[in-house]
Protein backbone atom coordinates (compact mmCIF):
# COMPACT_ATOMS: atom_id res chain seq x y z
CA UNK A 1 0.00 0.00 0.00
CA UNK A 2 0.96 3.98 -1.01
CA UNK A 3 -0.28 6.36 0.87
CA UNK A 4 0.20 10.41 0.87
CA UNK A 5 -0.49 13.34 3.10
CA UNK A 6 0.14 16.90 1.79
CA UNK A 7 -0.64 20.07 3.63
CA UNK A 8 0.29 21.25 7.38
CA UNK A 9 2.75 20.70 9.47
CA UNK A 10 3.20 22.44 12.87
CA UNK A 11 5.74 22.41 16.04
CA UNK A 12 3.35 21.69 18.86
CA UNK A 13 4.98 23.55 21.75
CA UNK A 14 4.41 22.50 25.44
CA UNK A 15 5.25 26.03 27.33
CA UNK A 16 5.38 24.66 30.82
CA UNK A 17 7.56 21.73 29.45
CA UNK A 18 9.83 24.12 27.20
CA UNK A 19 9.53 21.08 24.53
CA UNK A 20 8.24 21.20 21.15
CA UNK A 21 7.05 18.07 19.25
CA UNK A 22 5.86 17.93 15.92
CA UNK A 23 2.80 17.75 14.32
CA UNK A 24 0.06 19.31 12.48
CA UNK A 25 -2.35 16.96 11.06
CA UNK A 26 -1.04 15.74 7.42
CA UNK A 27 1.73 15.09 9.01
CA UNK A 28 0.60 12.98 12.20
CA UNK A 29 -1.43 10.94 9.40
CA UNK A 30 1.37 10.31 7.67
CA UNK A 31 3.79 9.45 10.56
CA UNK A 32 0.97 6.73 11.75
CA UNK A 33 0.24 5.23 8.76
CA UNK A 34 4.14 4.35 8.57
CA UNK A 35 4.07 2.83 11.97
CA UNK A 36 1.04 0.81 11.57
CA UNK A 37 2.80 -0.94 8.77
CA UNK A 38 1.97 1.12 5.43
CA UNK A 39 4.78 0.23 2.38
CA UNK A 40 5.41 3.52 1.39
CA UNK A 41 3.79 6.73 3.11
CA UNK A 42 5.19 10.39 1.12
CA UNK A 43 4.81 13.64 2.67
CA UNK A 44 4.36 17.16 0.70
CA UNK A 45 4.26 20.75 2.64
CA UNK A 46 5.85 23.93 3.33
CA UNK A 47 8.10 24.22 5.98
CA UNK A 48 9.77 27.17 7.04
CA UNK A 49 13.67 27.21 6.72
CA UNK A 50 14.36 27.62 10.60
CA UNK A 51 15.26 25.38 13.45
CA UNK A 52 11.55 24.23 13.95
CA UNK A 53 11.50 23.30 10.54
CA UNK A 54 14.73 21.49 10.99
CA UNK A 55 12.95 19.27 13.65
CA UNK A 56 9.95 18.19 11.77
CA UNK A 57 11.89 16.81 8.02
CA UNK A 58 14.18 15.25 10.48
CA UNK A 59 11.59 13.47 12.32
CA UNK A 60 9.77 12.98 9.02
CA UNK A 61 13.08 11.52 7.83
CA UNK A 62 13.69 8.90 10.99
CA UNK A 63 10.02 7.87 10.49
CA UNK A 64 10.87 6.45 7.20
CA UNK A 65 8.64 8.58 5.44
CA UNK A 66 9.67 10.68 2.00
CA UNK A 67 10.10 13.80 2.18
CA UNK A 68 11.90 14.50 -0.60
CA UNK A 69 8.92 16.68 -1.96
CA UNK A 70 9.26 18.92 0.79
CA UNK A 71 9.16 22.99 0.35
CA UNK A 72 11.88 24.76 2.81
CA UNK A 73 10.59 28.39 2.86
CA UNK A 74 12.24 31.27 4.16
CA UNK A 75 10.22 32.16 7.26
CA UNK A 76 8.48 30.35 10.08
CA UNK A 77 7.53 27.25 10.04
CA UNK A 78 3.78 26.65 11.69
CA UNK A 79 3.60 26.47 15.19
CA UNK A 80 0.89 25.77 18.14
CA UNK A 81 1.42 26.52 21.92
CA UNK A 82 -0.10 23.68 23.91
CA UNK A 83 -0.80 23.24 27.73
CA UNK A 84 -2.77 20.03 28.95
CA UNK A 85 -5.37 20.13 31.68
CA UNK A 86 -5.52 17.83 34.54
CA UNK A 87 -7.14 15.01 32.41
CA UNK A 88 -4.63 15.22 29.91
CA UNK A 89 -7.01 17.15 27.18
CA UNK A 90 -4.60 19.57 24.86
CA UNK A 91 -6.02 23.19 24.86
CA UNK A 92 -4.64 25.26 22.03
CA UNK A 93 -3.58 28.36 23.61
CA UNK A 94 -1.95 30.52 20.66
CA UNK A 95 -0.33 30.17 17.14
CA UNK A 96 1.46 31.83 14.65
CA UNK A 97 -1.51 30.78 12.14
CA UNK A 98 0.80 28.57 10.51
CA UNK A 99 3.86 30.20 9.91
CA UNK A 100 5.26 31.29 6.31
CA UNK A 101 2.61 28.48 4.66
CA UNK A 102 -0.08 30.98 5.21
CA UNK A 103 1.91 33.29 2.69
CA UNK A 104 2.12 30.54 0.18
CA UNK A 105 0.57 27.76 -1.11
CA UNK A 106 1.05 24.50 -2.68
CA UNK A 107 1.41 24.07 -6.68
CA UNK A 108 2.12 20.58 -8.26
CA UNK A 109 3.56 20.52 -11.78
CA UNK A 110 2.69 17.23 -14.36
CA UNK A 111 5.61 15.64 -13.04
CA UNK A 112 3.97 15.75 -9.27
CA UNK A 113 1.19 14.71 -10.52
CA UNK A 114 2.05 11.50 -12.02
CA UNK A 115 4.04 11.00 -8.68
CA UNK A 116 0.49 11.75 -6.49
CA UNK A 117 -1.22 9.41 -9.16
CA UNK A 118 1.11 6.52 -8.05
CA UNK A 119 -0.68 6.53 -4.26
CA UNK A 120 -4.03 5.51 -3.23
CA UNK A 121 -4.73 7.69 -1.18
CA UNK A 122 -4.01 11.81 -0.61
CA UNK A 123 -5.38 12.71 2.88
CA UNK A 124 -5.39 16.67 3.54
CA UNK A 125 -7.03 18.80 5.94
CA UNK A 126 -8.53 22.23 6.29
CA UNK A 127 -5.47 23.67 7.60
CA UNK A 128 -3.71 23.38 4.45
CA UNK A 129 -5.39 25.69 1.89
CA UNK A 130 -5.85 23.28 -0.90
CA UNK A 131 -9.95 23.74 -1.36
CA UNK A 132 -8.72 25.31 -4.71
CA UNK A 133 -6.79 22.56 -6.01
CA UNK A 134 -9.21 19.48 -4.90
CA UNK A 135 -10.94 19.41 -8.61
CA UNK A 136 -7.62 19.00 -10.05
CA UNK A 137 -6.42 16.28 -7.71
CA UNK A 138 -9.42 14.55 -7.28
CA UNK A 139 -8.93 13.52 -10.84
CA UNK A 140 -5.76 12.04 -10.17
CA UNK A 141 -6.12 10.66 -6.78
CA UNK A 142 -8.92 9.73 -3.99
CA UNK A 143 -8.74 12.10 -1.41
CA UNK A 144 -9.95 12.52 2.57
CA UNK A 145 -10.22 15.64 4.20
CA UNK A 146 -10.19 16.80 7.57
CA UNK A 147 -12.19 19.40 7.97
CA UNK A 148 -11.73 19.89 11.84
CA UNK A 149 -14.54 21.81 13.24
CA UNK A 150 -15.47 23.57 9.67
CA UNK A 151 -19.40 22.93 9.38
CA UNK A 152 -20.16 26.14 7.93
CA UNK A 153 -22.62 25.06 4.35
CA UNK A 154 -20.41 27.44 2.31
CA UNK A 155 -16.74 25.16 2.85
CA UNK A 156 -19.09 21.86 3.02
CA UNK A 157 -20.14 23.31 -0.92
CA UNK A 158 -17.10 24.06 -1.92
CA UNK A 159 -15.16 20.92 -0.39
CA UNK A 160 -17.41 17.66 -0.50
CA UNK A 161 -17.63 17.22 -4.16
CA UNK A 162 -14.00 16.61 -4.63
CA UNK A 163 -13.87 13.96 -1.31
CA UNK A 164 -13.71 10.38 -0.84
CA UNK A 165 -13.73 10.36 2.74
CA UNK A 166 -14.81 13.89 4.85
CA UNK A 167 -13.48 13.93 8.49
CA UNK A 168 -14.53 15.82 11.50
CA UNK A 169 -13.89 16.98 15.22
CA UNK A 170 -17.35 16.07 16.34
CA UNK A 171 -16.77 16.35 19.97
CA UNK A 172 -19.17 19.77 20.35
CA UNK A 173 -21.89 18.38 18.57
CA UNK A 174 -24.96 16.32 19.96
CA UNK A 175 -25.99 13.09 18.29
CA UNK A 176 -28.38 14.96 16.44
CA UNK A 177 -25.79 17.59 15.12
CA UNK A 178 -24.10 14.13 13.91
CA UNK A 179 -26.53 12.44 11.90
CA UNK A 180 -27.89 15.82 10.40
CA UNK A 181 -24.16 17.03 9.16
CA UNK A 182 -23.82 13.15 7.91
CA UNK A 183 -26.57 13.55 5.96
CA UNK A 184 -25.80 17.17 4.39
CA UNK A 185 -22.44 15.80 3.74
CA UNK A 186 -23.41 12.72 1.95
CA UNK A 187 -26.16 14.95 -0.16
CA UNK A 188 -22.84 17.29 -1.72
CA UNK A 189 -21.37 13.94 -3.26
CA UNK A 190 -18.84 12.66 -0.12
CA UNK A 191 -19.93 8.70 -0.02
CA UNK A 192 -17.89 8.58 3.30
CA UNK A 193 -17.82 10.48 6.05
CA UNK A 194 -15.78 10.11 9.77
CA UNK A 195 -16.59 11.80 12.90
CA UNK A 196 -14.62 11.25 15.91
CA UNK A 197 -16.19 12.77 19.11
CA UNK A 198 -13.47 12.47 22.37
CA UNK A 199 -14.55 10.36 24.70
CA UNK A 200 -17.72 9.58 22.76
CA UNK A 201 -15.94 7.37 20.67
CA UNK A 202 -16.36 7.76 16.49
CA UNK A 203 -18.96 7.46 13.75
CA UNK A 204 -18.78 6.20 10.58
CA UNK A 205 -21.27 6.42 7.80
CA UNK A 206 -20.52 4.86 3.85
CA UNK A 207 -23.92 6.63 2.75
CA UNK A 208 -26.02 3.74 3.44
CA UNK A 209 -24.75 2.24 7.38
CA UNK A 210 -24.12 4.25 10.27
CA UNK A 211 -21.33 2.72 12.48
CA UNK A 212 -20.50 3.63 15.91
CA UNK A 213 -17.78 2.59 18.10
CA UNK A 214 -16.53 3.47 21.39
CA UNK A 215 -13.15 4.51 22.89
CA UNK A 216 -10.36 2.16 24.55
CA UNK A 217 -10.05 2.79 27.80
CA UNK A 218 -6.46 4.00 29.16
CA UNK A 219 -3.96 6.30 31.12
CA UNK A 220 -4.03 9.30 29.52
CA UNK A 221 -1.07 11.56 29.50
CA UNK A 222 -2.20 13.81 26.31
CA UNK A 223 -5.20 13.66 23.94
CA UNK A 224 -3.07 15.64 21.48
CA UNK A 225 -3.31 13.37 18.15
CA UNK A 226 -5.14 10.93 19.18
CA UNK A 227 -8.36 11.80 16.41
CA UNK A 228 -5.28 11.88 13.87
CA UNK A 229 -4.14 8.46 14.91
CA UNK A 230 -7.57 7.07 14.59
CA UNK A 231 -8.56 8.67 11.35
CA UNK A 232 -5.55 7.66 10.04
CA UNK A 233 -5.13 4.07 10.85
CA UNK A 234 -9.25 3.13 10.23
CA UNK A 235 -8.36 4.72 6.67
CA UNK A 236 -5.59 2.13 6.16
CA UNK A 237 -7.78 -0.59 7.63
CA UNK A 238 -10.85 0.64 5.54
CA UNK A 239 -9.07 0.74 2.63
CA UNK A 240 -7.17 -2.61 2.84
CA UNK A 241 -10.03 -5.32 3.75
CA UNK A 242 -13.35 -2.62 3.89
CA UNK A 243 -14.42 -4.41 7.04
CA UNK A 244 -15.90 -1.51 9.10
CA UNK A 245 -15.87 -2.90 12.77
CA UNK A 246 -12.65 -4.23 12.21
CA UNK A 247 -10.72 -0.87 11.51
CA UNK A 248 -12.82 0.83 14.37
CA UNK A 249 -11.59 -1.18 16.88
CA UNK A 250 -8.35 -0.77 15.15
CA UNK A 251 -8.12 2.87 14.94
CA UNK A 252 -9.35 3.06 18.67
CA UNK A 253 -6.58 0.79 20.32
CA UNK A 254 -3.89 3.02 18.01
CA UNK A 255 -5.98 6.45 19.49
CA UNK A 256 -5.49 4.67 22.96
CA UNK A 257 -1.71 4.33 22.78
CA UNK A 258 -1.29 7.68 21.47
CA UNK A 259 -2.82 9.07 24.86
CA UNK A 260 -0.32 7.70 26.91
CA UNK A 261 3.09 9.85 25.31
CA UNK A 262 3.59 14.02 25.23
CA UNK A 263 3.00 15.10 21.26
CA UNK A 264 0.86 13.26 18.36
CA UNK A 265 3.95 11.05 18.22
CA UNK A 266 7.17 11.63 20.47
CA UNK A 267 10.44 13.57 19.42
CA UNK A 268 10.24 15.94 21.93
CA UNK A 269 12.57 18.16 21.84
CA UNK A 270 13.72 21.55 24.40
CA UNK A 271 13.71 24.76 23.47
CA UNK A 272 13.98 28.05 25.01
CA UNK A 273 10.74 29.91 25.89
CA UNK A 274 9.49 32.17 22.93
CA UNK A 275 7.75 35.57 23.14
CA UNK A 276 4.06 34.43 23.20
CA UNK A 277 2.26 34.49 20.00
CA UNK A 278 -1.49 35.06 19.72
């Protein structure tokens, strides 16, 4: 199996820890989908040419995963300040709004093309400001999409069309909110759609069966990537047998062990304390 993430990439940074990790969700995809045994898992983004950036292609790079599409960028590279509350939940506390990828943006030439054609798979998310190039990689790939917390009918129009699989934070909403945005989704052309909701466990829906599942139980020491870690490993189940139950229960165990360790997935590493950023 080939799979590909493109789009953000972040330093999550723990202020009362002085450690950064990183992250950012196409990149925590791809970084699980290599250590829950995909072949060959690519990664494509901007990262800023500084020592943050340093951190994350080098952690990219001892994950096994190729990065030799990367963008180094002269500027910032994306980063989130992170504090944890006694349960363990990560609450996002300020950000540079991703760093120099907010002044840019992704372009892919014939030649990148061909390469994205030779995956199954391109997962992206909100974050990475691709809405404008979905109908031209949708024709050359499947893709799944995280929209996050982005319900608003407007981005659902302009997104869903061009998506395999739609993906979303779910944890605000009430059962209700669920199965009405799973059916508004399904109705602008997305046949799949993924909600993870905390502690509520996850929902899937293929357009005709609505699946439910509920968490593993565990000792949590951070939340932070744990909806990344199951998104990302029920994909690779989905995708390889289609047996629904099955890649719940697999995604949840992987969401499980992803509580117990600081970061989406380890390499911490200390830093001194930055000026805050809002």
């Amino acid at each position: 199996m080939r799979l590909i993430a493109v789009g953000d990439n972040v330093v999550d940074y723990y202020e009362d820890r002085g450690e950064m990790f990183p992250g950012g969700n196409a990149v925590n995809v791809a970084v699980f989908w290599k250590r829950y045994g995909v072949d060959e898992v690519a990664y494509i983004g901007i990262i800023g040419n500084d020592g943050e950036g340093d951190h994350i292609v080098q952690s990219l790079q001892e994950e096994r995963i190729d990065v030799s599409r990367v963008r180094r960028a002269l500027g910032p590279s994306g980063e989130a300040v992170v504090t944890l509350d006694e349960q363990g939940d990560r609450i996002f506390v300020g950000s540079n709004k991703g760093g120099v990828q907010k002044q840019l943006k992704l372009n892919f030439t014939e030649e990148e093309l061909e390469f994205i054609s030779g995956y199954s798979l391109l997962h992206t998310s909100v974050y990475s400001h691709l809405e404008k190039e979905l109908p031209l990689l949708q024709r050359h790939i499947d893709i799944s999409f995280d929209f996050s917390t982005k319900y608003d009918d407007d981005y659902l129009r302009l997104v869903c069309p061009y998506v395999k699989y739609a993906i979303f934070s779910g944890g605000g909403l009430t059962k209700a909110e669920c199965e009405a945005l799973l059916v508004k989704v399904h109705k602008l052309g997305t046949p799949n759609v993924i909600l993870t909701r905390g502690s509520e466990g996850s929902i899937f829906s293929d357009s005709t069966t609505v699946y439910e599942h509920g968490i593993v139980e565990t000792d949590v020491v951070d939340t932070l990537g744990a909806g990344d870690t199951f998104v990302s490993i029920f994909l690779k189940e989905y995708i390889s047998h289609g047996i629904v139950k099955e890649a719940m229960e697999q995604g949840a165990a992987a969401a499980a062990e992803t509580c117990q360790r600081y970061g989406a997935f380890g390499h911490g590493k200390k830093r001194e304390k930055k000026i805050a950023i809002g």
